[in-house]
C-alpha atoms as a PDB file:
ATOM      1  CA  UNK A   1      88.048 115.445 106.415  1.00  0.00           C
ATOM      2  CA  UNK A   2      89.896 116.341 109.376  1.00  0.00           C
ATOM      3  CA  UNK A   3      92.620 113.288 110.010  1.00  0.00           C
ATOM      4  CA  UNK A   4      91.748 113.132 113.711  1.00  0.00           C
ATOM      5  CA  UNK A   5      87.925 112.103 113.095  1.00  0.00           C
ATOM      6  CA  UNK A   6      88.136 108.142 112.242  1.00  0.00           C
ATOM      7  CA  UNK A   7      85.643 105.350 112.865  1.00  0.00           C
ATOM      8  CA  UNK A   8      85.590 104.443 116.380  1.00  0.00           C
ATOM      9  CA  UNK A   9      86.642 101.339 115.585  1.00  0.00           C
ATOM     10  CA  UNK A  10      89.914 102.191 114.012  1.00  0.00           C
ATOM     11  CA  UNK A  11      91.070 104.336 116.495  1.00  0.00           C
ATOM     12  CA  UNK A  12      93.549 101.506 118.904  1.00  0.00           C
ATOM     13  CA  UNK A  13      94.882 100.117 115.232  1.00  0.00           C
ATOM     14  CA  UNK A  14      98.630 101.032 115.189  1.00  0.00           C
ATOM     15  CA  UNK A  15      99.529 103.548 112.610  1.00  0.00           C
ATOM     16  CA  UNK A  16     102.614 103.810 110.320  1.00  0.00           C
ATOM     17  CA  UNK A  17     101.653 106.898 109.180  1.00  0.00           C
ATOM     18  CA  UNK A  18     101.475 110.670 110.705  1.00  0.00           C
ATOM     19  CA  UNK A  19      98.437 112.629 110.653  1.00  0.00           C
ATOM     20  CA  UNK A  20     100.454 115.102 108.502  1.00  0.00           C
ATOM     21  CA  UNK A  21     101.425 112.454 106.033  1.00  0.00           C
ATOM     22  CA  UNK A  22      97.717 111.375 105.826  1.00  0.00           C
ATOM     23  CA  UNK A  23      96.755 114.883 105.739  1.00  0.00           C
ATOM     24  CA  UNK A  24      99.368 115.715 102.767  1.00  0.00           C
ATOM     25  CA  UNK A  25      97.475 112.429 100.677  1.00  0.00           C
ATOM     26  CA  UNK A  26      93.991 113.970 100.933  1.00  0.00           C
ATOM     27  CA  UNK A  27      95.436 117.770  99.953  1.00  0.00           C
ATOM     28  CA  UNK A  28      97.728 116.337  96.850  1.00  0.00           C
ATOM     29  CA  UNK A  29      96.137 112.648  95.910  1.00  0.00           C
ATOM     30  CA  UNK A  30     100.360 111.733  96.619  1.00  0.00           C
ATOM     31  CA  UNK A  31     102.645 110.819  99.102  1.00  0.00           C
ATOM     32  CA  UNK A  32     106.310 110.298  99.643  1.00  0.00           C
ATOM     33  CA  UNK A  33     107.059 107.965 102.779  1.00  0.00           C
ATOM     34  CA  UNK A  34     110.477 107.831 103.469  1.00  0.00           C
ATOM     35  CA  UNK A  35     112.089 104.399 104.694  1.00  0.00           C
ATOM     36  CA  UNK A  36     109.150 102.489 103.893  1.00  0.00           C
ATOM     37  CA  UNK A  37     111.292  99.676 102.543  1.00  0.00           C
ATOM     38  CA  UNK A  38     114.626  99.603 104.509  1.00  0.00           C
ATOM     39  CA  UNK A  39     118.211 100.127 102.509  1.00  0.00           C
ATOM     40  CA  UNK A  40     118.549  96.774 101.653  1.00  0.00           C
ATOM     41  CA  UNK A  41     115.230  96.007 100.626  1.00  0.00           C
ATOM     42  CA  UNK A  42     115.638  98.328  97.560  1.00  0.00           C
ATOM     43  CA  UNK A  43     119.012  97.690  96.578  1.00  0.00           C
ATOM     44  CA  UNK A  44     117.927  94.062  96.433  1.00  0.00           C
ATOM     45  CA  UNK A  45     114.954  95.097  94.253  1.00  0.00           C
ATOM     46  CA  UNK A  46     116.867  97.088  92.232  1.00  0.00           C
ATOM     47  CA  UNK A  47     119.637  94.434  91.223  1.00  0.00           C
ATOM     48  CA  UNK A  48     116.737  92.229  90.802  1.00  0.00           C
ATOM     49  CA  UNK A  49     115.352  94.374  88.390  1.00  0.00           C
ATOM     50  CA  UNK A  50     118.647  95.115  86.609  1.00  0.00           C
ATOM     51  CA  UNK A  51     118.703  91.124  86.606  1.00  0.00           C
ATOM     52  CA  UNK A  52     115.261  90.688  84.883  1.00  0.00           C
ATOM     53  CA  UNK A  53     115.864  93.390  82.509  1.00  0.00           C
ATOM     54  CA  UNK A  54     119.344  92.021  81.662  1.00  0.00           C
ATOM     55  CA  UNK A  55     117.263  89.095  79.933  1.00  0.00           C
ATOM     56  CA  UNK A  56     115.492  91.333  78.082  1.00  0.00           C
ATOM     57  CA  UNK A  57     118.791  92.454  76.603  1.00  0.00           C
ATOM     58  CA  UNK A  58     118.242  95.741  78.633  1.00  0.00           C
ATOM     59  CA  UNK A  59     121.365  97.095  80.728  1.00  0.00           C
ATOM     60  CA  UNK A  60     120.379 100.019  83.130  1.00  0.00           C
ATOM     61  CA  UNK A  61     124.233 100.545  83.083  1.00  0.00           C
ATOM     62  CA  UNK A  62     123.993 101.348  79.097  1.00  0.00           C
ATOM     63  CA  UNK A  63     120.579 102.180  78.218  1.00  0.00           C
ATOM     64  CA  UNK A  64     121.852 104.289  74.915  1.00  0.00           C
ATOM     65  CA  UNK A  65     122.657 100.957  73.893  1.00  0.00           C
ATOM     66  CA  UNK A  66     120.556  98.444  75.038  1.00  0.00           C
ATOM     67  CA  UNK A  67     117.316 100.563  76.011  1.00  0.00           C
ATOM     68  CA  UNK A  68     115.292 100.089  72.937  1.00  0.00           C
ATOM     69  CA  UNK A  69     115.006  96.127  73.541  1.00  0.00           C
ATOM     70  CA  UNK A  70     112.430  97.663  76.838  1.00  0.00           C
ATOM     71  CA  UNK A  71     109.753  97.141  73.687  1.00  0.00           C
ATOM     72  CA  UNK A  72     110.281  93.746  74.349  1.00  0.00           C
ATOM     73  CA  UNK A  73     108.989  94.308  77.377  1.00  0.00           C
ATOM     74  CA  UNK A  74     105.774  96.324  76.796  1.00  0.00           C
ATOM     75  CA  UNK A  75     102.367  95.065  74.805  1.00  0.00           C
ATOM     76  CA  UNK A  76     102.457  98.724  73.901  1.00  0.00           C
ATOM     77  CA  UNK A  77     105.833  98.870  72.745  1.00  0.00           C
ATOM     78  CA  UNK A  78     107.494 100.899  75.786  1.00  0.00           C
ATOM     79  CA  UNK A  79     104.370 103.953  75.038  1.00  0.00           C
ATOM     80  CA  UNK A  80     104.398 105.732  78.543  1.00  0.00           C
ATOM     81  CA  UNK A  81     107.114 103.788  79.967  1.00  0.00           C
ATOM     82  CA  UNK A  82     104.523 100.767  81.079  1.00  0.00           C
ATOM     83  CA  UNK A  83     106.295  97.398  81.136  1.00  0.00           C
ATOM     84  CA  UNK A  84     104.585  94.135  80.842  1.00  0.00           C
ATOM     85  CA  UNK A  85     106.659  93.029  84.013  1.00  0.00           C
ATOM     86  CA  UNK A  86     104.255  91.029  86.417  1.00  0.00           C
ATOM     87  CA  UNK A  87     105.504  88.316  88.747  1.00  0.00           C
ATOM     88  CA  UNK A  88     109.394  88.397  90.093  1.00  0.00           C
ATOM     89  CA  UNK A  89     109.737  87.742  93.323  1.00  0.00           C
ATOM     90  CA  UNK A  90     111.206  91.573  93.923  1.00  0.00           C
ATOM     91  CA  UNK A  91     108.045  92.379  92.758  1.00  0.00           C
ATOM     92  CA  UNK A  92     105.459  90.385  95.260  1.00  0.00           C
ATOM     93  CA  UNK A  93     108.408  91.151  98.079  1.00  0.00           C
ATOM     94  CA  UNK A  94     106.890  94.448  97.561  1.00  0.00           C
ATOM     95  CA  UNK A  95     103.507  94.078  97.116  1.00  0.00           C
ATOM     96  CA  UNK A  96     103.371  92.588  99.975  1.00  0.00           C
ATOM     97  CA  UNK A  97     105.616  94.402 102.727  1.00  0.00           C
ATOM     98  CA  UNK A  98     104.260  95.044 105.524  1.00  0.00           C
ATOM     99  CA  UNK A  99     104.934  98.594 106.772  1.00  0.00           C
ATOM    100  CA  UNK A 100     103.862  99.265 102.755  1.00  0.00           C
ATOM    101  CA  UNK A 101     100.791  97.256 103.693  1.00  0.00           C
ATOM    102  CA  UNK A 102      99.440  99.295 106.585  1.00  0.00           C
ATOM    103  CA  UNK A 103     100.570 102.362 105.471  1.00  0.00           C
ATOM    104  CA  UNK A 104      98.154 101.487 102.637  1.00  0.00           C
ATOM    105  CA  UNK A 105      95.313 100.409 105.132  1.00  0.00           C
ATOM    106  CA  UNK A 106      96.017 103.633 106.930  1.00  0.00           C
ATOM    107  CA  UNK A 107      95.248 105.668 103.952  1.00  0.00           C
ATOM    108  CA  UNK A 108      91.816 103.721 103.610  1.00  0.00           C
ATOM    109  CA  UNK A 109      90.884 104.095 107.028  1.00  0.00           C
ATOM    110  CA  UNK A 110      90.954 107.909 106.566  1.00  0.00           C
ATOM    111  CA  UNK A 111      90.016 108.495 102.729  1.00  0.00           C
ATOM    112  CA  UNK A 112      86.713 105.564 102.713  1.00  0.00           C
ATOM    113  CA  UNK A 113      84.230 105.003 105.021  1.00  0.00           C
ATOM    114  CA  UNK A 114      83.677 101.609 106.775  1.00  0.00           C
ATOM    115  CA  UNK A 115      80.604 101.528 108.059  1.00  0.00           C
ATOM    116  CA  UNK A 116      77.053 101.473 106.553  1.00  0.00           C
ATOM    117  CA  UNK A 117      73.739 103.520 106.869  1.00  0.00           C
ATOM    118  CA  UNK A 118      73.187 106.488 109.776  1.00  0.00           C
ATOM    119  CA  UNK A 119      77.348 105.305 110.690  1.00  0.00           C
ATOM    120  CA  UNK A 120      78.160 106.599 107.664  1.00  0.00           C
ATOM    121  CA  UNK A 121      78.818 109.835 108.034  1.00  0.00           C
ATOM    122  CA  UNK A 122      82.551 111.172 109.971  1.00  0.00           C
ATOM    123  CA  UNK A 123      82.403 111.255 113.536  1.00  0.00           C
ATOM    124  CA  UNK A 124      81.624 114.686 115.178  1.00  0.00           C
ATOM    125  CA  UNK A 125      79.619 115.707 112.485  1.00  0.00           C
ATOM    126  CA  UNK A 126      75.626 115.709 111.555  1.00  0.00           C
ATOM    127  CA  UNK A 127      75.429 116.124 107.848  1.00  0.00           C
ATOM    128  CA  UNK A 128      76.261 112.768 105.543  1.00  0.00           C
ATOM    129  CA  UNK A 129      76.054 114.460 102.367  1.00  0.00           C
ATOM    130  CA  UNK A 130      79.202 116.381 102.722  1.00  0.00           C
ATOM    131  CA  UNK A 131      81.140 113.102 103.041  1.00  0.00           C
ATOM    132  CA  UNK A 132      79.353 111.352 100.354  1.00  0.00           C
ATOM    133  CA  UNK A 133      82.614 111.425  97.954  1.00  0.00           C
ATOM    134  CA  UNK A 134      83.851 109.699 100.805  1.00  0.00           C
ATOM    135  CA  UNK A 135      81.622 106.033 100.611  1.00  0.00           C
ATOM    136  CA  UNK A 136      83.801 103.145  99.023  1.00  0.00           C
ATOM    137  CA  UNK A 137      81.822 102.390  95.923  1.00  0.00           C
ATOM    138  CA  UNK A 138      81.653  98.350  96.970  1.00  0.00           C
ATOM    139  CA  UNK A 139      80.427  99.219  99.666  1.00  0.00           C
ATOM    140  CA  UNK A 140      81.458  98.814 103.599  1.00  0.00           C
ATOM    141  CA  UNK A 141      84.509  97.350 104.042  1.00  0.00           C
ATOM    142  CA  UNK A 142      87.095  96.375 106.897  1.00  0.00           C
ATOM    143  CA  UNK A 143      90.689  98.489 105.589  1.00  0.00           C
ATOM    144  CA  UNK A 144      92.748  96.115 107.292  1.00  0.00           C
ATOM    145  CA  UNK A 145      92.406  93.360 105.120  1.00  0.00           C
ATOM    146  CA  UNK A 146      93.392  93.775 101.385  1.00  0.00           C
ATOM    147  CA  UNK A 147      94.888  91.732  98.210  1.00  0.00           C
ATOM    148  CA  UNK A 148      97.725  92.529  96.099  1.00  0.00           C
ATOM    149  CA  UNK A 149      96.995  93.908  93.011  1.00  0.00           C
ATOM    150  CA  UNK A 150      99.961  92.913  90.599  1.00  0.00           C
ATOM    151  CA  UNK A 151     100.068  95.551  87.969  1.00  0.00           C
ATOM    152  CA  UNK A 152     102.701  96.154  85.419  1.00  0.00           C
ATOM    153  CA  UNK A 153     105.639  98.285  85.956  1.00  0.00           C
ATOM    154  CA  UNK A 154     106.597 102.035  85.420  1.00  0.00           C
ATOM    155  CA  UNK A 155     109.946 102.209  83.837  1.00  0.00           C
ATOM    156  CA  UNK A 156     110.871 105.886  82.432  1.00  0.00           C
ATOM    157  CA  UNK A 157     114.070 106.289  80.288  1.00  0.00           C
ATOM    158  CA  UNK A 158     116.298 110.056  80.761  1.00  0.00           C
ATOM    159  CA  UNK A 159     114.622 112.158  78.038  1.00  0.00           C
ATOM    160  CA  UNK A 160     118.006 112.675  76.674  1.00  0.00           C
ATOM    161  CA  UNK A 161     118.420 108.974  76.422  1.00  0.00           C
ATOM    162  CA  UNK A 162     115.139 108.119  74.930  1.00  0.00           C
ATOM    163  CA  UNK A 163     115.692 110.630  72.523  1.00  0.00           C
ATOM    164  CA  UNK A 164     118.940 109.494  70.787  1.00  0.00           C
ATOM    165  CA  UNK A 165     117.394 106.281  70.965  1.00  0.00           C
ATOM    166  CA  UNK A 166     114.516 107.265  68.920  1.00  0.00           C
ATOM    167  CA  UNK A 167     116.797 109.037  66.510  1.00  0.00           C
ATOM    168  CA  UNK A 168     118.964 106.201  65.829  1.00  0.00           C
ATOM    169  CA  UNK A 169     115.866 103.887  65.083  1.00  0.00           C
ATOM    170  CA  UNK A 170     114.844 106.305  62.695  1.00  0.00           C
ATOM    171  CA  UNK A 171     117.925 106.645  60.942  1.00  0.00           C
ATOM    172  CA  UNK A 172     117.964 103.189  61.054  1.00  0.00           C
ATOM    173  CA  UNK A 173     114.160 103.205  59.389  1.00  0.00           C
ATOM    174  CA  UNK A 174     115.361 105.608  56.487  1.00  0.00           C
ATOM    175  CA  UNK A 175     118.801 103.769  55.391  1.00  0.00           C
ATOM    176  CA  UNK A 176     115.878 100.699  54.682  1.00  0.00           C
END
């Protein structure tokens, strides 16, 4: 879909991003926003998560050490780097920024349509059916309200790391 062609009644709603940016989201399925949290919004995140991890027995300044206690961390025992990490505050301070916010409604005003029946389809055009991947599967829906979905964290060790790490518990495994 061509970024410009939005719901009419989307089109005075301030934007965070760029139609480029947008654009680049509906080519790749990703996109990398630079500043979206300011400077000091992710240093304090990240010494908050050093903090949480540090009573885990995890320290991001030692992980050949410490980085096997992340299991502690993870219902699947650290498998694909998921942690079972759900409710810090540097975590909702996230979830719910605001710029992160409407960049987020942004991206659902121009990948879902809003609006129901004949409105469906993208402005400008007369066929529906080519923007049927395009209906939100609820349903309409008004993309600037949402809720924070709290998931677990992605936390990925240096190969190198991860692999001395898994060598030692295995030696470790064999001397038993």
């Amino acid at each position: 879909m061509n970024t410009s062609q939005k719901p009419s009644m989307y089109k005075n709603i301030p934007k965070i991003l760029t139609p480029e940016q947008i654009q680049e989201f509906q080519d790749d399925g990703i996109i990398v926003i630079p500043n979206i949290l300011s400077p000091s919004e992710v240093k304090s995140s990240l010494e908050e998560l050093e903090n949480y991890l540090l009573q885990y027995g995890v320290d991001t300044n030692d992980l050949l050490s410490t980085g096997h206690n992340l299991t502690k961390l993870s219902s699947t025992n650290g498998s694909g780097g998921v942690l079972d990490v759900f409710y810090p505050d540097f975590k909702l301070d996230i979830a719910t920024n605001e710029k992160l916010f409407q960049a987020t409604c942004d991206l659902w005003a121009s990948c879902f349509h809003h609006q129901s029946g004949q409105e469906m389809k993208t402005e400008g055009t007369s066929d529906t059916s080519k923007d049927e991947w395009m209906r939100h599967p609820f349903g309409p829906f008004d993309c600037r309200k949402g809720y924070a979905y709290i998931d677990r964290i992605g936390y990925r060790l240096p190969t190198t790391v991860a692999e001395q790490i898994g060598l030692s518990i295995q030696q470790e495994q064999q001397q038993q």
